[in-house]
Every structure is written in structure tokens, then in C-alpha cells.
Protein backbone atom coordinates (compact mmCIF):
# COMPACT_ATOMS: atom_id res chain seq x y z
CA UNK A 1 221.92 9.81 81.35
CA UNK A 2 218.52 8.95 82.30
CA UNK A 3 216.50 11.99 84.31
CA UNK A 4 215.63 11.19 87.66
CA UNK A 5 212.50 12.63 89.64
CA UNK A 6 212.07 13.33 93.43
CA UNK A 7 209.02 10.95 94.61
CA UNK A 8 204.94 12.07 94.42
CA UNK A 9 204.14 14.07 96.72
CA UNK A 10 201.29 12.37 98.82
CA UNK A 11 198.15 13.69 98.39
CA UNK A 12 197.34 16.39 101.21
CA UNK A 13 193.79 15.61 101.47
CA UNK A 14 193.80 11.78 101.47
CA UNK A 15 196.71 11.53 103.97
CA UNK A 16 195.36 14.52 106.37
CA UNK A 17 198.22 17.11 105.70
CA UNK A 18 196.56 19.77 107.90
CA UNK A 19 199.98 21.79 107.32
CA UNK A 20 199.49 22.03 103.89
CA UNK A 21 195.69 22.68 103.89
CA UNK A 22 195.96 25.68 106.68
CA UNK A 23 198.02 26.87 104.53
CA UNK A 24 195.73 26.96 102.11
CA UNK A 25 193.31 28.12 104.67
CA UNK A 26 195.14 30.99 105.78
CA UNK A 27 195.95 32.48 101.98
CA UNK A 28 192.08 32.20 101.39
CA UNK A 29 191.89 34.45 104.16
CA UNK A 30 194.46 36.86 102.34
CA UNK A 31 192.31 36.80 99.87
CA UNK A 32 189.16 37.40 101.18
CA UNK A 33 191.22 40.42 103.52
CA UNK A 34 191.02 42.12 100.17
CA UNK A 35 194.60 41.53 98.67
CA UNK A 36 195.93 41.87 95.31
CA UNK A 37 193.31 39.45 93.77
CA UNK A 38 195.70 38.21 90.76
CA UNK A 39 198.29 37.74 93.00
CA UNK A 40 196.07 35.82 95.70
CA UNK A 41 194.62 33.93 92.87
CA UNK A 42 197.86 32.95 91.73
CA UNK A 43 199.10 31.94 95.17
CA UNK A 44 196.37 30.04 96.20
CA UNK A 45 196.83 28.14 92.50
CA UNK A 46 200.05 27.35 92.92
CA UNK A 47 199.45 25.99 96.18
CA UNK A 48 196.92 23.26 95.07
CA UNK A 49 199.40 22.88 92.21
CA UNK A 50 201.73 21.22 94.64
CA UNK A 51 199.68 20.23 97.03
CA UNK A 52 197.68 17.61 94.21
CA UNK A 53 201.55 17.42 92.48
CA UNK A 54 200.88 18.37 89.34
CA UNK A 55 202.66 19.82 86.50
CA UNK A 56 200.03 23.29 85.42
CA UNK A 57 197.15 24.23 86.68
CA UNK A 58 194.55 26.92 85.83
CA UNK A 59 191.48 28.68 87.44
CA UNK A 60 188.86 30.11 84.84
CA UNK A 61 186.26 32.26 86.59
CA UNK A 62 182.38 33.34 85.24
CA UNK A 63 183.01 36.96 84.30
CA UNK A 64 180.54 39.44 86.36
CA UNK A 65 177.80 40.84 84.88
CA UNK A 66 177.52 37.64 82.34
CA UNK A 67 176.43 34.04 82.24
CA UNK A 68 178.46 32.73 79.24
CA UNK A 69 181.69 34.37 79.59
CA UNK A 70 184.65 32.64 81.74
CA UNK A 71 188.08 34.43 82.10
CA UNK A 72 191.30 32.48 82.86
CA UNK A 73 192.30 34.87 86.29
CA UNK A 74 195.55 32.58 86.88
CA UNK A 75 197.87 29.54 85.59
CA UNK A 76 200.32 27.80 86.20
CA UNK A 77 203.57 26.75 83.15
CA UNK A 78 200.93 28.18 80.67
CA UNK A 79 201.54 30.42 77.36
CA UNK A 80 201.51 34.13 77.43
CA UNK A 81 198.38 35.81 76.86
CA UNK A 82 196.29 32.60 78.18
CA UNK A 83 195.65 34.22 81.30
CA UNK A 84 193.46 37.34 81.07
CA UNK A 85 192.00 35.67 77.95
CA UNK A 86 187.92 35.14 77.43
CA UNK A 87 186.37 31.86 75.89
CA UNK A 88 182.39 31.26 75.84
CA UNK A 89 180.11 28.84 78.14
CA UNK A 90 181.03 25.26 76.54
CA UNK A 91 184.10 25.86 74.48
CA UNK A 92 186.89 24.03 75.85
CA UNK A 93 186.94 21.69 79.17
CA UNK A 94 186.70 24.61 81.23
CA UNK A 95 183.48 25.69 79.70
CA UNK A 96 182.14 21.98 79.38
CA UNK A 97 182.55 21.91 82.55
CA UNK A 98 180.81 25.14 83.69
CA UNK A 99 177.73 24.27 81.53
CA UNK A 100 177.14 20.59 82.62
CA UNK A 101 178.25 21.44 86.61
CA UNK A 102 179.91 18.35 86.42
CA UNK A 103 183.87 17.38 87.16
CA UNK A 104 185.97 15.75 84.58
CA UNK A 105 188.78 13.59 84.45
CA UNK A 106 190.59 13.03 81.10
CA UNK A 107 193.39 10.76 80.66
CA UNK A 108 194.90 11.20 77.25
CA UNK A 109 193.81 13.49 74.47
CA UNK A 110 190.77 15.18 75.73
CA UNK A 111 189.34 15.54 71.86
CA UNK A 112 189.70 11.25 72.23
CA UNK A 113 187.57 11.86 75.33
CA UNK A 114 184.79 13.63 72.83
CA UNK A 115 185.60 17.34 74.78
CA UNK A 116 185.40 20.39 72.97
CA UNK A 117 189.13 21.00 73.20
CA UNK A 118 192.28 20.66 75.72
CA UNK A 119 193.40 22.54 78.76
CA UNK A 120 195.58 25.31 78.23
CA UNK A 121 199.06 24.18 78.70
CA UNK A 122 202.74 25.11 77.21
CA UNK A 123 203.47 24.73 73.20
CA UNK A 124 205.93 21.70 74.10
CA UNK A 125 204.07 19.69 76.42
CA UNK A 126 201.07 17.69 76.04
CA UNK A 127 198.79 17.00 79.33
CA UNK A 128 198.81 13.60 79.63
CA UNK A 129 195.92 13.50 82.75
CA UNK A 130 194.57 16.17 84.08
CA UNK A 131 191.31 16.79 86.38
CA UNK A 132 188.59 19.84 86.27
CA UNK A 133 186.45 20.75 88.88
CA UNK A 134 183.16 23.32 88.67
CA UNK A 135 183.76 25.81 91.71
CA UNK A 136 180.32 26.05 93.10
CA UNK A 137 178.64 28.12 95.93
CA UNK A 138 175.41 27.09 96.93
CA UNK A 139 173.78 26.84 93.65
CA UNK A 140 175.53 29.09 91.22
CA UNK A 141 179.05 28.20 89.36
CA UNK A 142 181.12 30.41 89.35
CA UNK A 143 184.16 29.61 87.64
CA UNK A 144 186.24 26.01 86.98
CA UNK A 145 190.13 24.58 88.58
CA UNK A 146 191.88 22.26 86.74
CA UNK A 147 194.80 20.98 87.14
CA UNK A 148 197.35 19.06 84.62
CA UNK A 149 199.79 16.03 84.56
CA UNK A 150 202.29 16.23 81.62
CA UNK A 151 203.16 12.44 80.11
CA UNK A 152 205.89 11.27 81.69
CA UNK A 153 203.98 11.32 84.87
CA UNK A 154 201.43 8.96 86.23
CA UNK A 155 197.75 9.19 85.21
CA UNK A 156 195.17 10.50 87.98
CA UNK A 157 192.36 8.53 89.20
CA UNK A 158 189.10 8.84 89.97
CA UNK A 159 189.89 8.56 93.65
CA UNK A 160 191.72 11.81 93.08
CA UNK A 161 188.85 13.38 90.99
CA UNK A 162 186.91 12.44 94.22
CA UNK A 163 189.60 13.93 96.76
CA UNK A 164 189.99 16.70 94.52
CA UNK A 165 186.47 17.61 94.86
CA UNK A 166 187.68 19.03 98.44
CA UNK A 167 190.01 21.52 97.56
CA UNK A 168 187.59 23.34 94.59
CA UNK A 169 184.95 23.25 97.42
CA UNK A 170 187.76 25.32 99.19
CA UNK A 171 188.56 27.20 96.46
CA UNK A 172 185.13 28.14 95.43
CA UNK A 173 184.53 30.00 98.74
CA UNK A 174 187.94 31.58 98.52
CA UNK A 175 186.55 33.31 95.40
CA UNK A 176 183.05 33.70 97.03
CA UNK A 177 184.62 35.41 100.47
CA UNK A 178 186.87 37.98 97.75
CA UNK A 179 184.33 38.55 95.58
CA UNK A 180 181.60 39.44 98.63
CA UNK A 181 184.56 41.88 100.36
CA UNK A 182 185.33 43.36 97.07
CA UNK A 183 181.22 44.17 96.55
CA UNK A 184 181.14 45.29 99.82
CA UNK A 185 184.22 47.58 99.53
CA UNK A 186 182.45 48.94 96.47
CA UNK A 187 179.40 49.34 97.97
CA UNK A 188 180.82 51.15 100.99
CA UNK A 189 182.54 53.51 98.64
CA UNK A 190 178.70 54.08 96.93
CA UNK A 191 177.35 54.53 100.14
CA UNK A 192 180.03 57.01 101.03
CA UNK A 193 179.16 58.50 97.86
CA UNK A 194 175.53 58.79 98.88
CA UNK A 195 175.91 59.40 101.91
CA UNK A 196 177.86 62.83 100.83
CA UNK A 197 175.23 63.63 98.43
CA UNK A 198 172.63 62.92 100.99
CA UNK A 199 174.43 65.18 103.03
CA UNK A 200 174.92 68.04 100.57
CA UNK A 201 171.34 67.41 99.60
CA UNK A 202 169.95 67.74 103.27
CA UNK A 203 171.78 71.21 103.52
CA UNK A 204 170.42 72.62 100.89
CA UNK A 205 166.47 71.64 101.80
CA UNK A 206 167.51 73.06 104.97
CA UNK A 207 168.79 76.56 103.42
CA UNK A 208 165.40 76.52 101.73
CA UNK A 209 163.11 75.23 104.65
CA UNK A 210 165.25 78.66 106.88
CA UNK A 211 163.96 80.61 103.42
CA UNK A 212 160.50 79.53 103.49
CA UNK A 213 160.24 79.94 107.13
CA UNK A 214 162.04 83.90 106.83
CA UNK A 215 159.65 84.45 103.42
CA UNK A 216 156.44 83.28 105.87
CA UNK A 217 158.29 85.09 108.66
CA UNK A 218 157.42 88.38 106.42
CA UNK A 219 154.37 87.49 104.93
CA UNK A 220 152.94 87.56 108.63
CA UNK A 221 154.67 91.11 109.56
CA UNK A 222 152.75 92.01 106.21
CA UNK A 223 149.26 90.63 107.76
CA UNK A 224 149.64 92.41 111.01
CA UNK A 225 151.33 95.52 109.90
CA UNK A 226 148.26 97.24 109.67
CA UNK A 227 147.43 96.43 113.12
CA UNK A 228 150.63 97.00 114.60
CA UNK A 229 150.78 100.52 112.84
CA UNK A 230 147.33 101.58 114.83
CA UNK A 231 149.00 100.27 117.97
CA UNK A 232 152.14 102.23 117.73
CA UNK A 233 149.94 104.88 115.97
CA UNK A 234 148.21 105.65 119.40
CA UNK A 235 150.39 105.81 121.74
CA UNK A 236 152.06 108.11 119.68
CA UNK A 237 148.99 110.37 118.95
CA UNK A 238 148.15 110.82 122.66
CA UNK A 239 152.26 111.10 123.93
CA UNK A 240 152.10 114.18 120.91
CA UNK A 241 148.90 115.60 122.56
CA UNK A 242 150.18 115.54 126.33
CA UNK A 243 153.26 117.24 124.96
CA UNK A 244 150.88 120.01 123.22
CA UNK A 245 149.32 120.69 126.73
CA UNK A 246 152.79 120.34 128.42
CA UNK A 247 154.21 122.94 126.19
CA UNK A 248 150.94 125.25 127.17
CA UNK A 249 151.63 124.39 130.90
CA UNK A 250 155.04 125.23 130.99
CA UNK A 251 154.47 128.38 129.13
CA UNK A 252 151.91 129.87 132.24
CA UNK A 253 154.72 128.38 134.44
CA UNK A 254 157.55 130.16 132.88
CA UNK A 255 155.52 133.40 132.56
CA UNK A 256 154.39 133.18 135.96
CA UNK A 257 158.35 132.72 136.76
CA UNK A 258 159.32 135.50 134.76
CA UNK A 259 156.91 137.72 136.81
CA UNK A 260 158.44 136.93 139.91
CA UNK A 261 162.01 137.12 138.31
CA UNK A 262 161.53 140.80 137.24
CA UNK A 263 159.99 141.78 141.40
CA UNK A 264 163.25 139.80 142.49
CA UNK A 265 165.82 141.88 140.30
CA UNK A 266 164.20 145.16 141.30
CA UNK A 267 166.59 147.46 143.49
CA UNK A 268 164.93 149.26 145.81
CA UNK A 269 161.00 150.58 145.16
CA UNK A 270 159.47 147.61 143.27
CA UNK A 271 157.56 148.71 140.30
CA UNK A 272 153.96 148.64 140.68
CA UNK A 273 153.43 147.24 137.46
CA UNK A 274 155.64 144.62 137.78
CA UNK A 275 153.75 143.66 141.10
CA UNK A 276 150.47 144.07 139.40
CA UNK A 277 151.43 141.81 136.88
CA UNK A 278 152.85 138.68 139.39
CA UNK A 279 149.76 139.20 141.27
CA UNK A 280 148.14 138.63 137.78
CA UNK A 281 149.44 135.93 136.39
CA UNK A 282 149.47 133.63 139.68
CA UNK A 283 145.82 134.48 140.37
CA UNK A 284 144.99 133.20 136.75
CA UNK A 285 147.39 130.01 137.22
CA UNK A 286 146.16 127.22 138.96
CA UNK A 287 149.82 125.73 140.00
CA UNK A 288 148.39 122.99 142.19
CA UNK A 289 146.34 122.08 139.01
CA UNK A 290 149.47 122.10 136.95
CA UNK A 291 151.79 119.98 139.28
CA UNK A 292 149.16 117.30 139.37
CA UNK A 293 148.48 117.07 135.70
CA UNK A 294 151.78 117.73 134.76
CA UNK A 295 152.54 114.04 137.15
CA UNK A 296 149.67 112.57 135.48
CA UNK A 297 150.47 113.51 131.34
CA UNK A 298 154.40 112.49 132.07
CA UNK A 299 153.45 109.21 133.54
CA UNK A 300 150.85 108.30 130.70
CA UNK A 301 153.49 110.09 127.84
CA UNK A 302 156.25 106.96 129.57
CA UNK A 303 153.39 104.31 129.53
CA UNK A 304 152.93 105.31 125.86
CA UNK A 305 156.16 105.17 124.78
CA UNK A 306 156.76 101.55 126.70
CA UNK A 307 154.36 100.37 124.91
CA UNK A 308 155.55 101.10 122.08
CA UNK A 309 159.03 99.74 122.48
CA UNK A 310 157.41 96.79 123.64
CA UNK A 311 155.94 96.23 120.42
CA UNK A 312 158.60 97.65 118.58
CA UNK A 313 161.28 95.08 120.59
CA UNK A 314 158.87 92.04 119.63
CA UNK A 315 158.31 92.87 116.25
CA UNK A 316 162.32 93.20 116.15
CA UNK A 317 162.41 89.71 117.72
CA UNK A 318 160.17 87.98 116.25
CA UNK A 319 161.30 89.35 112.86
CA UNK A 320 165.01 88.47 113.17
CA UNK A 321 165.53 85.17 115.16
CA UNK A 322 164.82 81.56 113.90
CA UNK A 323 167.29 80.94 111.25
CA UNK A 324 170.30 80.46 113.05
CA UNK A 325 168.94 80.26 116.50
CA UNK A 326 170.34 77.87 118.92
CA UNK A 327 168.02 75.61 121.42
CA UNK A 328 167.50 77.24 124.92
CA UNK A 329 165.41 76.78 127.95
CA UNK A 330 162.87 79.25 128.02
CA UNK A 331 159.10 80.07 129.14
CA UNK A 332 156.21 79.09 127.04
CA UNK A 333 154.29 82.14 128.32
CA UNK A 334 156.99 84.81 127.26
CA UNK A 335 156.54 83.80 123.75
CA UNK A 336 152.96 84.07 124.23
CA UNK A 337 152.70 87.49 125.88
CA UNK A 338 155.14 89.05 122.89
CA UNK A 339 153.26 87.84 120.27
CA UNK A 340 149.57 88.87 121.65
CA UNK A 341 151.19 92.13 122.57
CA UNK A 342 151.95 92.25 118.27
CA UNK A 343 148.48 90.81 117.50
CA UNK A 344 146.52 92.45 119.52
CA UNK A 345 146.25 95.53 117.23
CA UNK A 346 145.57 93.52 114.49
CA UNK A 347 142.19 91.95 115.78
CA UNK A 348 141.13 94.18 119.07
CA UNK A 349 138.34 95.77 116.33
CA UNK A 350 136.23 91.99 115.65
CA UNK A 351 137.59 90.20 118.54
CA UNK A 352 139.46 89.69 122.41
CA UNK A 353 142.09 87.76 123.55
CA UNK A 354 141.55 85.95 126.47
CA UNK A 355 145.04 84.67 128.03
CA UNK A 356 144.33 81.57 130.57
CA UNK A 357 147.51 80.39 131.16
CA UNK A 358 148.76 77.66 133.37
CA UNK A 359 151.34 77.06 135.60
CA UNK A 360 154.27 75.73 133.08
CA UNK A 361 157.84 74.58 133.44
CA UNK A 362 160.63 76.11 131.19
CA UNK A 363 161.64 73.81 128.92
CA UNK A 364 163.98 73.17 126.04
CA UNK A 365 162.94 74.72 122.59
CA UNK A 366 163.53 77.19 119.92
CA UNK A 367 161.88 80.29 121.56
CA UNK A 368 161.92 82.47 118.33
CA UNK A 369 160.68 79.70 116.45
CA UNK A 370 157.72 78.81 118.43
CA UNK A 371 156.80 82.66 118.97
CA UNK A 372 156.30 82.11 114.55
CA UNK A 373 153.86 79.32 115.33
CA UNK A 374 151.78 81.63 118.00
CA UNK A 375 151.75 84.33 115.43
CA UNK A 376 150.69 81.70 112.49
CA UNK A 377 147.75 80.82 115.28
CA UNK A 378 146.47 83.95 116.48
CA UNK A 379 146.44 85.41 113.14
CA UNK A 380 144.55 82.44 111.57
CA UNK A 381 142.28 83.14 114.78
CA UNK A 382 141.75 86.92 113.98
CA UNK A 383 140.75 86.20 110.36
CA UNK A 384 138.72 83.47 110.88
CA UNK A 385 136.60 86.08 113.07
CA UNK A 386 134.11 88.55 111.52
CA UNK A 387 133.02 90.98 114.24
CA UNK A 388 132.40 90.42 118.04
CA UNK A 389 134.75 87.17 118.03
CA UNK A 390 136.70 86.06 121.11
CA UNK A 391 140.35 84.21 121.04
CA UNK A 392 141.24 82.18 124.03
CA UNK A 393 144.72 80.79 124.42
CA UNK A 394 145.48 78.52 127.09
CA UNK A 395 148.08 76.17 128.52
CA UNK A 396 148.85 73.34 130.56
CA UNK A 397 151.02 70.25 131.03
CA UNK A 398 150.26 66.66 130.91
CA UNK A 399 153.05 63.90 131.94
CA UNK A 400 156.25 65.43 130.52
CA UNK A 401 154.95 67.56 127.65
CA UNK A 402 153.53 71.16 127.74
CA UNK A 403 150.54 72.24 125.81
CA UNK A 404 148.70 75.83 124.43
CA UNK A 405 145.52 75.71 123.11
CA UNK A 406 144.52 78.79 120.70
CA UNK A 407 140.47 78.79 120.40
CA UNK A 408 138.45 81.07 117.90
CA UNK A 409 134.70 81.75 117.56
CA UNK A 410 135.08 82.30 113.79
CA UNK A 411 133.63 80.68 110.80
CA UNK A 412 135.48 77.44 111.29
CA UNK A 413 136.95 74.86 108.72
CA UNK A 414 135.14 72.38 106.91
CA UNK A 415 135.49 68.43 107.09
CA UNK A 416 136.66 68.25 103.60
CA UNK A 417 139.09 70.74 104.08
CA UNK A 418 140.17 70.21 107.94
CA UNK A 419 142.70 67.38 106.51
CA UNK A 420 144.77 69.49 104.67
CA UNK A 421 145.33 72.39 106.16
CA UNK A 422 149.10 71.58 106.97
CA UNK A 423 149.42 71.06 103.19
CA UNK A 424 152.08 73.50 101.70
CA UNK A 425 150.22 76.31 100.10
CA UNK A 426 147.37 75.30 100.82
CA UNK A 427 144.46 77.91 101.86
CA UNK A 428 140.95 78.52 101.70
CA UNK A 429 141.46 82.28 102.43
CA UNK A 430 140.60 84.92 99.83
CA UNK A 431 143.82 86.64 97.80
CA UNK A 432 145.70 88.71 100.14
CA UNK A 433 145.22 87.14 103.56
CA UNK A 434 147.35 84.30 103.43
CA UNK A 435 150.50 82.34 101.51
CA UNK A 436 149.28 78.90 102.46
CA UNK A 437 152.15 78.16 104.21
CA UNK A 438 151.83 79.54 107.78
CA UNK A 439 150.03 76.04 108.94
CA UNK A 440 152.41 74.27 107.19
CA UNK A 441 155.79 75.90 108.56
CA UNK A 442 153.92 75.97 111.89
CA UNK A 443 154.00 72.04 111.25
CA UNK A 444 157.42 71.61 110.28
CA UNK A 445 158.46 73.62 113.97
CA UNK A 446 156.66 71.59 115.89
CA UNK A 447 157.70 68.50 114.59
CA UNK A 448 161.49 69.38 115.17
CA UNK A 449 160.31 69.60 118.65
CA UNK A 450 159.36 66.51 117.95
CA UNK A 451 155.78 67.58 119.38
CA UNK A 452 152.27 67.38 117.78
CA UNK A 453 150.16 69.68 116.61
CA UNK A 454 146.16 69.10 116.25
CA UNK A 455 143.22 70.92 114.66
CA UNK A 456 139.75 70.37 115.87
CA UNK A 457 136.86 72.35 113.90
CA UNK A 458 133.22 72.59 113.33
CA UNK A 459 131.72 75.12 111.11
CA UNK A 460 129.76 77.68 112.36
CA UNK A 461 131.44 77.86 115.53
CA UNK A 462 135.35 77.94 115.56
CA UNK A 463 138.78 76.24 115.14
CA UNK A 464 141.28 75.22 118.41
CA UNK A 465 144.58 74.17 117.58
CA UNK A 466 146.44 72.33 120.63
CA UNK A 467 150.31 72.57 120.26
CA UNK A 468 151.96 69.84 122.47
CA UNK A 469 155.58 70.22 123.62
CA UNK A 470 158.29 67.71 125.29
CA UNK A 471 159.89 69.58 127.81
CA UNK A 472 163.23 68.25 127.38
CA UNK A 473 165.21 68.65 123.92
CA UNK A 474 164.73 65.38 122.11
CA UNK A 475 167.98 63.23 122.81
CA UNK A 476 169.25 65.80 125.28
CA UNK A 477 170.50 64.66 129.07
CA UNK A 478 167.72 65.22 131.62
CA UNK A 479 169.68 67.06 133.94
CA UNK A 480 170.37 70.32 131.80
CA UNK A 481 166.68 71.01 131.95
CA UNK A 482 166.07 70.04 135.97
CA UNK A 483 169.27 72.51 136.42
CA UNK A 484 168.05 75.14 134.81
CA UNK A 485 164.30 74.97 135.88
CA UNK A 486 165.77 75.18 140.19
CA UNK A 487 167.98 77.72 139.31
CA UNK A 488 164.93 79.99 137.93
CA UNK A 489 163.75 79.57 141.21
């Protein structure tokens, strides 16, 4: 009984079967949406397998990372193991056509044709005419369709090769669009990868940054602590002399008490002695004397010991915040007045501090942080000053920024040296006055004020260092600043 066969179908590209090539449109896009890309090869082969109604087809694709090495990724009534498999650049149809770029159409034995070999195709069936297209994009190949007719079936043209032409045009940016959103899906996951990294990476520099800024933190309470001793020192010393001559007072005052104590408790005839001795001991007690200086040692002993909680509550400050310390809106000047009050022991033997401060806003900042950069400053200042030296530290505003100015009369910096002085560990100070990083964490402050910092010297007759300011927290909202300024008000 003779086999019968349903008709051709027509060719979907010469008779405009948009159906058919949406279709093929629209499982590119599943594809390129990053789907199972064997399984959207496949379906995407077996749709131009009945769209160009053909027996077997096959797509061979250049494998990544190589230039002579194609890979048959999916096929059609082909023998096991032939997709997945590897053949070189040249061997076979496929690679002939990779390597001359060029389409082929062979009708009958492709060895007859002089090609290297034949399609794949089953054990039992011979391809009788089959077509092979180069997938290209832009300039590169990257891979090869073909598609096979077994013999009982009519030969294809070159009219089809032509039409053909369209659908590996197709095809080739199907693979183009999967490839590109399976690169990018890798190199999202890389820059994930980095990005974490980055991430862990940043935390630690900023774990040692908070180190190095603590370590300098010390090394200036080390500078000053010399200074700061004498300034606590005497207080102390005249607070323990006032209480010597307190203890003296009170001892003629008690005495004299005493006296007076013994006439009260006598029944009767007072003692003569007893008088004798009250009238004695008032006539050689000045008690008027006694009440005034007693008001006037008391009052300097609690000016003494102010002071020295003052310092002692800067220091404390000054010594403990920074690391951890959140942004607040604070006074320039406060930070200034602590941290001359700690200085000022330090240099009041070679030099003075003149404050001329302006009228400034509060403004968004680190307070604890910037009272570091002061310190850095004025103690630079002091050593930079031999004897008879004056510091002047001054502030204004300009346009939306604040600015303090710290001026010495010291030895100054050279030119060749002026450039580097926010270089880490970097110092032209002799062993024991410095770590060469005070300028340089002084730097790293400012800047994550995002303000400026700026040296001006000239040898022979001083250094001034301008700190500028914004007011506001860079990228914080306006009003948090404006609200806090008219409620200080």
C-alpha cells in the first residue's frame, strides 16, 4: 500500500505567515528572558523545523572562550550523543560553513558536493537536500542552522537558501539576546560579589581609620599632658594653701569660741581667768579680718577647683568621643573654647592665645571630631613657637560655610615641605613631638565634612591653617539645621 504524505507546508517567510514567525518571535523572547537555554534552543529549532518543513535540523554554536570549537546545543531526529558533541572550525558542513561565513546548499551527497563531511542525521536515513546557514551578529559568527530534507522529499532551492537567510538572521540574535542576559546575569552575580567584598572591605578601613584616629587621639593627650598636669597642678597647689590658712583661721575662731563657751557655762561668779582669757584671745583676733578673707580664700579655693573640672571634663571629652559619635548641630566656638582651655597649659610658657571669634551659626558636624582637629592645630601652633610666640584663632562665615583660622608666629614650614604635610606620617618634627599623622587625620575629618582645609606658610614668620565648614550635613534636608539654629534662639 503506497504511503501517502500530508502536502508542504508553504514556506512562512515567502508567503508572509506572521503567525508562525511571532511565534518564533515570542520564544526568542523566552529565550533571551533567561529560560532553560537547551530547552529554548530546542524549541526555537523545532519551530524553524516546521516552519521551512523539513525532516532534522541542527544548531551548532562557537563554544565561548574559543575560536575553533563549535558544539551541537540542539537537533532535531538526530543520533544520541550528537548533541552536546564538539567538532573543530572546518570539519564537517557546519564548520565549513563557520570558517568561510558563507551559506550552503547541498543537494545529494555532500562529499559529491567536495564538503568535508555530511550533516548529522539518523543511522537509517540519508539527507537528500539540506541547507546551512552561518548565524552572524554584526561581524562575528557565532554558531551555524541547518536544516535537512530526507530523499523521498523534494530538493530545496536556492530561493529557499535565500528565504532561509531570514530566519538564521532571527536566530542569530535569539542566541545573541541569551547569551548577552546570561553575561549580564553573571556579571550581576560578580558585581554582587564585589560589591560584598567592597563592602566588607570598606568596614574594615573604617575600623582602622576609628584606630588611627583613637591611637592619634592619645598621642596628642601624650603631647599636652605635661601642660595639662601644670594646669591642674596649680589650682591644686593654691586650693591646698588656702586650706592651710583656713585650717589656721578656724583654729583662732574656735579658740576664741571656746573662750566664750567656758564664760557662758559658768554658774554664778564668772572666773576671772576665764574672762581674762576671752578678753585675750578676741583682742589678738582680728574677726572682721577673718570673715573677709575667709569669703575671699573660699571663693578662689571654688574658682580653682572649676577650673580644674573644666579641664578635667574636656580632657574626658575630647579623649572619649569620635569613634562612634553621631552628627549633631553644635557651636564651632564650644569646641574651640574646650580645647584652648586643654592647650593653654601646654604653650602659656613661649606663647598666647588670642581668641577672635566671629559671630557663627550652629551647624551640622561631628563636634568631638572637629575638637581633634583644633587640638592637632593649636598644638602644631605651640611647637612651631620657640619663646615669646603668639597663636591667634579666628572665625567667620562666608556664603554657607563657616571658617577658623589658627595663626602661629613660629618657625614656619618650608616650600618643599608645605605640600606634604597632610601626608600620613609624615613630619619634620624632631623624635618625640609628633606621629606624623595629626595633619593627616585632621585631613581625613574635614573632608567627611566634606570641607577644605588649607595651609599657608613662609619661613621665618609662621603657619595659618584655615578650616572651612558647610553648615549643613552634606546630603541632609535644609530644614533640620534652620530648626534647630531658631530654636537656640
Amino acid at each position: 500500500m503506497p504511503t501517502t504524505r500530508a502536502s508542504p507546508r508553504p514556506d512562512p517567510v515567502q508567503t508572509g505567515d506572521f503567525g508562525w514567525i511571532c511565534a518564533l518571535y515570542e520564544l526568542g523572547q523566552t529565550a533571551a528572558a533567561g529560560a532553560d537555554p537547551v530547552q529554548a534552543q530546542q524549541h526555537i529549532l523545532n519551530h524553524i523545523v516546521s516552519g521551512l518543513d523539513a525532516d532534522s535540523g541542527s544548531i551548532a554554536l562557537v563554544v565561548e572562550g574559543t575560536l575553533d570549537q563549535l558544539e551541537i546545543v540542539a537537533g532535531t531526529d538526530l543520533p544520541p550523543g550528537v548533541v552536546g558533541s564538539q567538532l573543530p572550525r572546518g570539519m564537517g558542513v557546519f564548520g565549513h560553513v563557520v570558517a568561510t561565513e558563507q551559506p550552503v546548499l547541498v543537494n545529494g551527497n555532500a562529499a559529491e558536493t567536495g564538503l568535508p563531511a555530511s550533516f548529522p542525521r539518523r543511522d537509517d536515513r540519508v539527507s537528500h537536500s539540506a541547507m546551512c546557514w552561518p548565524l552572524r551578529i554584526r561581524e562575528r559568527i557565532i554558531g551555524a542552522l541547518a536544516v535537512n530534507r530526507n530523499a523521498e522529499r523534494p530538493k530545496y532551492s536556492v530561493a529557499d537558501l535565500d528565504r532561509g537567510q531570514v530566519l538564521a538572521s532571527l536566530l542569530a540574535l535569539v542566541m545573541a539576546n541569551h547569551r548577552m542576559h546570561v553575561e549580564r546575569d553573571r556579571r550581576i552575580l560578580e558585581l554582587s560579589a564585589l560589591n560584598a567584598e567592597t563592602k566588607r572591605i570598606n568596614a574594615l578601613l573604617g575600623d582602622a581609620q576609628n584606630q588611627v584616629i583613637q591611637s592619634e587621639k592619645l598621642a596628642s593627650i601624650g603631647q599636652i599632658a605635661a601642660g595639662v598636669a601644670h594646669e591642674i597642678n596649680n589650682p591644686i597647689g593654691f586650693v591646698l594653701s588656702n586650706l592651710g590658712t583656713l585650717q589656721s583661721y578656724l583654729a583662732s575662731l574656735f579658740g576664741l569660741l571656746d573662750a566664750h563657751l567656758a564664760v557662758d557655762r559658768a554658774r554664778g561668779a564668772v572666773p576671772t581667768e576665764a574672762i581674762h582669757r576671752a578678753r585675750a584671745l578676741r583682742g589678738g583676733t582680728d574677726v572682721e579680718f577673718l570673715r573677709g578673707d575667709i569669703d575671699a580664700l573660699l571663693a578662689e579655693s571654688r574658682d580653682g577647683i572649676l577650673r580644674v573640672r573644666r579641664i578635667v571634663q574636656d580632657l574626658r571629652d575630647f579623649s572619649r568621643g569620635g569613634v562612634d559619635e553621631a552628627w549633631d548641630v553644635a557651636n564651632v566656638h564650644d569646641a574651640l573654647r574646650r580645647t584652648i582651655n586643654i592647650v593653654r597649659g601646654e604653650v602659656k610658657h613661649k606663647a598666647s592665645i588670642e581668641a577672635r571669634f566671629g559671630d557663627l551659626p550652629d551647624i551640622e558636624c561631628l563636634p568631638q571630631r572637629l575638637h581633634q582637629v583644633f587640638l592637632n592645630l593649636l598644638v602644631n601652633a605651640g611647637q612651631a613657637i620657640e619663646a615669646n610666640g603668639t597663636i591667634t584663632v579666628s572665625t567667620g562665615t562666608a556664603a554657607d560655610e563657616v571658617w577658623v583660622r589658627v595663626e602661629d608666629t613660629g618657625r614656619g614650614i618650608e616650600p618643599e615641605n608645605l605640600h606634604r604635610i597632610f601626608e600620613p606620617f609624615y613630619t619634620t618634627k624632631p623624635v618625640g613631638q609628633g606621629t606624623g599623622l595629626g595633619l593627616s587625620v585632621s585631613y581625613s575629618i574635614v573632608q567627611c565634612h566634606r570641607g577644605r582645609i588649607e595651609a599657608e606658610s613662609e619661613p621665618g614668620r609662621g603657619t595659618r591653617f584655615t578650616v572651612v565648614l558647610p553648615m549643613r550635613r552634606p546630603g541632609a534636608e535644609q530644614p533640620s539645621l534652620e530648626a534647630a539654629n531658631a530654636g537656640a534662639t
